[in-house]
N, C-alpha and C. Protein backbone atom coordinates (compact mmCIF):
# COMPACT_ATOMS: atom_id res chain seq x y z
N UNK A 1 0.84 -1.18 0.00
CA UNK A 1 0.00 0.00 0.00
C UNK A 1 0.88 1.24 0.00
N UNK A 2 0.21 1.96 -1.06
CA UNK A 2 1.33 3.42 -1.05
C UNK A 2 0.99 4.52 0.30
N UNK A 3 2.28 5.02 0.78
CA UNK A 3 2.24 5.41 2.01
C UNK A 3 1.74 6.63 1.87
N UNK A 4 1.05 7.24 0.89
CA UNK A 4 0.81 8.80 0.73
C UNK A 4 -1.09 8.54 0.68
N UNK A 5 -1.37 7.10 0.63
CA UNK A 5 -3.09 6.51 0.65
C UNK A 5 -3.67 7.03 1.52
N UNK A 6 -3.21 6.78 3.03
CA UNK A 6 -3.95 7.14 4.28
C UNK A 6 -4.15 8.80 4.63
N UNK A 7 -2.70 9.13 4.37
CA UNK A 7 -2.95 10.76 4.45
C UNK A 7 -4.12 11.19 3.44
N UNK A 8 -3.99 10.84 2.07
CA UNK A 8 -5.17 11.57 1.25
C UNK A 8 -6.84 11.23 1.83
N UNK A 9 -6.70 9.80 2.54
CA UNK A 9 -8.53 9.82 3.37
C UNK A 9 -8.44 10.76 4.34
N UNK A 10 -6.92 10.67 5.39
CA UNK A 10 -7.16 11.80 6.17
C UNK A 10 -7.67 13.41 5.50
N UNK A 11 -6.89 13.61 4.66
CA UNK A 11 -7.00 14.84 3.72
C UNK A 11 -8.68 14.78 3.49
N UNK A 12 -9.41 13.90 2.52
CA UNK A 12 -10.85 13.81 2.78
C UNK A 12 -11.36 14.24 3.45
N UNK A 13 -11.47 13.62 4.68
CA UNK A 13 -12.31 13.92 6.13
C UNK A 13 -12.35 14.94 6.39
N UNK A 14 -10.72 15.49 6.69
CA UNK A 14 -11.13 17.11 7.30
C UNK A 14 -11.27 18.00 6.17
N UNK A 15 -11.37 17.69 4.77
CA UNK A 15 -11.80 18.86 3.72
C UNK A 15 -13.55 18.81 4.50
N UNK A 16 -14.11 17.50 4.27
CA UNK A 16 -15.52 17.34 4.70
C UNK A 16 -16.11 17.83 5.69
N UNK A 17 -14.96 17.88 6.76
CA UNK A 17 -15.28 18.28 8.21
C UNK A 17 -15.56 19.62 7.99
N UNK A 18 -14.21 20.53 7.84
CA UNK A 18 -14.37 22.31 7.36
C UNK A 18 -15.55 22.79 6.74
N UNK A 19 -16.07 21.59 5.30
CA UNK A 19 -17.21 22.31 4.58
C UNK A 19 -18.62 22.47 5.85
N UNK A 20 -18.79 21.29 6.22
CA UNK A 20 -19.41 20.81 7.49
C UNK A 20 -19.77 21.98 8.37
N UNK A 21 -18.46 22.05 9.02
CA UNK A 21 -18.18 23.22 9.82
C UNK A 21 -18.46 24.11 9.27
N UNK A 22 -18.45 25.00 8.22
CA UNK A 22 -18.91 26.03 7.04
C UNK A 22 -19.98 26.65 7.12
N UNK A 23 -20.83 25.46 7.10
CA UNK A 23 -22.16 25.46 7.00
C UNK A 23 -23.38 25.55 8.35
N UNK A 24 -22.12 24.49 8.94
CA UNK A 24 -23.19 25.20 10.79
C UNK A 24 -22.74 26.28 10.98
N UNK A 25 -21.58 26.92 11.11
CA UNK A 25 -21.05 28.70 11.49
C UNK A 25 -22.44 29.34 10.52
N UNK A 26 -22.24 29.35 9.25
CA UNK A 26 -22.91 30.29 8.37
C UNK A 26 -24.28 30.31 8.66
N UNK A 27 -24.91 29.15 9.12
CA UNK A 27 -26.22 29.18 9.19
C UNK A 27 -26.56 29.10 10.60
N UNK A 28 -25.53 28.90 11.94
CA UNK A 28 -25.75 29.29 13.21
C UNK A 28 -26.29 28.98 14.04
N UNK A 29 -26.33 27.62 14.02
CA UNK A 29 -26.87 26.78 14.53
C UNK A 29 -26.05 26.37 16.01
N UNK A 30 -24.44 26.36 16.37
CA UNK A 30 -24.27 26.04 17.36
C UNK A 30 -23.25 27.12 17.96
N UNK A 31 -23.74 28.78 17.41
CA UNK A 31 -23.13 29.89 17.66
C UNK A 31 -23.71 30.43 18.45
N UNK A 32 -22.95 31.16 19.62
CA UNK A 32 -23.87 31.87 20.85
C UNK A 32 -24.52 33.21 19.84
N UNK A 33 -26.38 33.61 20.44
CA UNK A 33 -26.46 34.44 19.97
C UNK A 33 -26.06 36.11 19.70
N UNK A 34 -24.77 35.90 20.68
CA UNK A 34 -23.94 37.71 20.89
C UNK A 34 -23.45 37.87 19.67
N UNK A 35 -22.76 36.64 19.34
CA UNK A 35 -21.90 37.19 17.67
C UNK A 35 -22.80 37.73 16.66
N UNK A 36 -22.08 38.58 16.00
CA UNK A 36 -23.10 39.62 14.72
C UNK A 36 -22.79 38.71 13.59
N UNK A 37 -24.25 38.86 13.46
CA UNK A 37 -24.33 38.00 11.89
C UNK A 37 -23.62 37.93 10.70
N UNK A 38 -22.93 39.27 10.40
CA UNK A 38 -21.83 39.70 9.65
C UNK A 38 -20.71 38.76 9.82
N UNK A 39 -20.25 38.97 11.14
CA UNK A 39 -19.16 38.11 11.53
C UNK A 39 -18.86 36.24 10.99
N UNK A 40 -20.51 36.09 11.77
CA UNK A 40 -20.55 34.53 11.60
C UNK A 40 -20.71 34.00 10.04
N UNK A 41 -21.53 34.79 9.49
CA UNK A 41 -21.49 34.50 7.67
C UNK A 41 -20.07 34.46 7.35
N UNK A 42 -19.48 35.64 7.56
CA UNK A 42 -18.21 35.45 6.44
C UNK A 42 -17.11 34.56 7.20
N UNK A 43 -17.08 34.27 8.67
CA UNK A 43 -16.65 32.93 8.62
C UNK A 43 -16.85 31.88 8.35
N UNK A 44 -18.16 31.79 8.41
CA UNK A 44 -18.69 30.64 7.78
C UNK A 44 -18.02 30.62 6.49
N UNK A 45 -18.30 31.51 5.50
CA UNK A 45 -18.28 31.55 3.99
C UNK A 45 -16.17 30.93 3.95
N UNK A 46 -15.42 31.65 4.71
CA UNK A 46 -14.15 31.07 4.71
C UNK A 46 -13.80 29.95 5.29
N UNK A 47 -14.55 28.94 6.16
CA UNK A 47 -14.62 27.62 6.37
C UNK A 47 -15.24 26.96 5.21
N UNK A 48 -16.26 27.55 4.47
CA UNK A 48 -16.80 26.41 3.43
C UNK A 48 -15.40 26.77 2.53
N UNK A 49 -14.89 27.73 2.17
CA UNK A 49 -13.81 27.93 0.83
C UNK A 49 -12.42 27.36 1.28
N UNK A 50 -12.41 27.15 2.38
CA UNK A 50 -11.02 26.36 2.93
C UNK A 50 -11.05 24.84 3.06
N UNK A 51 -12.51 24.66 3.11
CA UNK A 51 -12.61 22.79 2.91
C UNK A 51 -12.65 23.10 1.52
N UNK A 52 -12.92 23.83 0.78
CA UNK A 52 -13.25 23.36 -1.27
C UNK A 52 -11.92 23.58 -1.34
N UNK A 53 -11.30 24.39 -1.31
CA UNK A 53 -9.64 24.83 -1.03
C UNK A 53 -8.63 23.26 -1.21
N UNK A 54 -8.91 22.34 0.38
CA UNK A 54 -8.18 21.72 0.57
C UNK A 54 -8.66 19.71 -0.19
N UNK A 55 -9.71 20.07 -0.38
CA UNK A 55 -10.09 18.82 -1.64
C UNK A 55 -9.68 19.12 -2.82
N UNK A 56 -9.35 20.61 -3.50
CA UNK A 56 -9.00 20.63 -4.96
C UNK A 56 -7.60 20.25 -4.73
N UNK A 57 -7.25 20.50 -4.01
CA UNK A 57 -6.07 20.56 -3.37
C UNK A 57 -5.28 19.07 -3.24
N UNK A 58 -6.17 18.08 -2.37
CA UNK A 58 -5.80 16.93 -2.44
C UNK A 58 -5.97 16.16 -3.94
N UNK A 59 -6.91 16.41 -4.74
CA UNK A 59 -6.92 15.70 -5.57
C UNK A 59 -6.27 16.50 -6.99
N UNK A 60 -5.61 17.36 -7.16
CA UNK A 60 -4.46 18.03 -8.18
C UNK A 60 -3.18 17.67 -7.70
N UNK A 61 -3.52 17.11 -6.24
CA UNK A 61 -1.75 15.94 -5.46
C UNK A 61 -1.96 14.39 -6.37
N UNK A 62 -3.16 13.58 -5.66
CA UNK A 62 -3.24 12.88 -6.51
C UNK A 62 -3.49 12.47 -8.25
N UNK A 63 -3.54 13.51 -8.81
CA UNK A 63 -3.76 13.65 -10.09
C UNK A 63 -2.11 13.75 -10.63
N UNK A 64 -1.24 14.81 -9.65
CA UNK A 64 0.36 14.85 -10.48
C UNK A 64 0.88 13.62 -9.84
N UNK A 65 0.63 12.62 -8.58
CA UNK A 65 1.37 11.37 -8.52
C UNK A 65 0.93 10.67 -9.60
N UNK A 66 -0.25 10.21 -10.06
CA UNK A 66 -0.50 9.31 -11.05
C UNK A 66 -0.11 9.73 -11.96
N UNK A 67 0.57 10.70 -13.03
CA UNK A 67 1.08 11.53 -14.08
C UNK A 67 2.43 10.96 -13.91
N UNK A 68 2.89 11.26 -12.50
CA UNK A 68 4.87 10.77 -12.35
C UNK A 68 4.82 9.37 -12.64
N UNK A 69 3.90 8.31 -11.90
CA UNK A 69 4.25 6.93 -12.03
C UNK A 69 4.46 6.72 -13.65
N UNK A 70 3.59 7.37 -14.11
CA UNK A 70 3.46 6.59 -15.55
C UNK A 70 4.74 7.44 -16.36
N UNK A 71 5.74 8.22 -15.63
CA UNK A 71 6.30 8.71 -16.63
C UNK A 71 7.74 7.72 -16.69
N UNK A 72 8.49 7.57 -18.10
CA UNK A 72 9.66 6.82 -18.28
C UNK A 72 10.79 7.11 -17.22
């Protein structure tokens, strides 16, 4: 098994987790009600773009390893 396999599910999960996370901040569900709505949206909005962030991310890794194997 190639040793770079497990990190990329790890890589998965927490892209999934962040979008996750994204989405309860933005929509405020487990935010005390003092924070201003301003606040909590656009963190939210930079937790959802930091999980899309780190999946394009993992898979343009796995896209240039499979490119090297096959090269002479």
């Amino acid at each position: 098994m190639d040793s770079f396999k497990p990190m990329v599910y790890v890589g998965y999960v927490m892209s999934g987790f962040l979008f996750l996370c994204g989405i309860v901040i933005a929509t405020g569900l487990f935010m005390p009600p003092t924070m201003p709505e301003k606040f909590r949206i656009m963190f939210g909005v930079v937790m959802l773009l930091y999980g899309i962030y780190r999946f394009v991310n993992i898979r343009m890794q796995q896209h240039q390893r499979h490119e090297d194997r096959f090269l002479p």
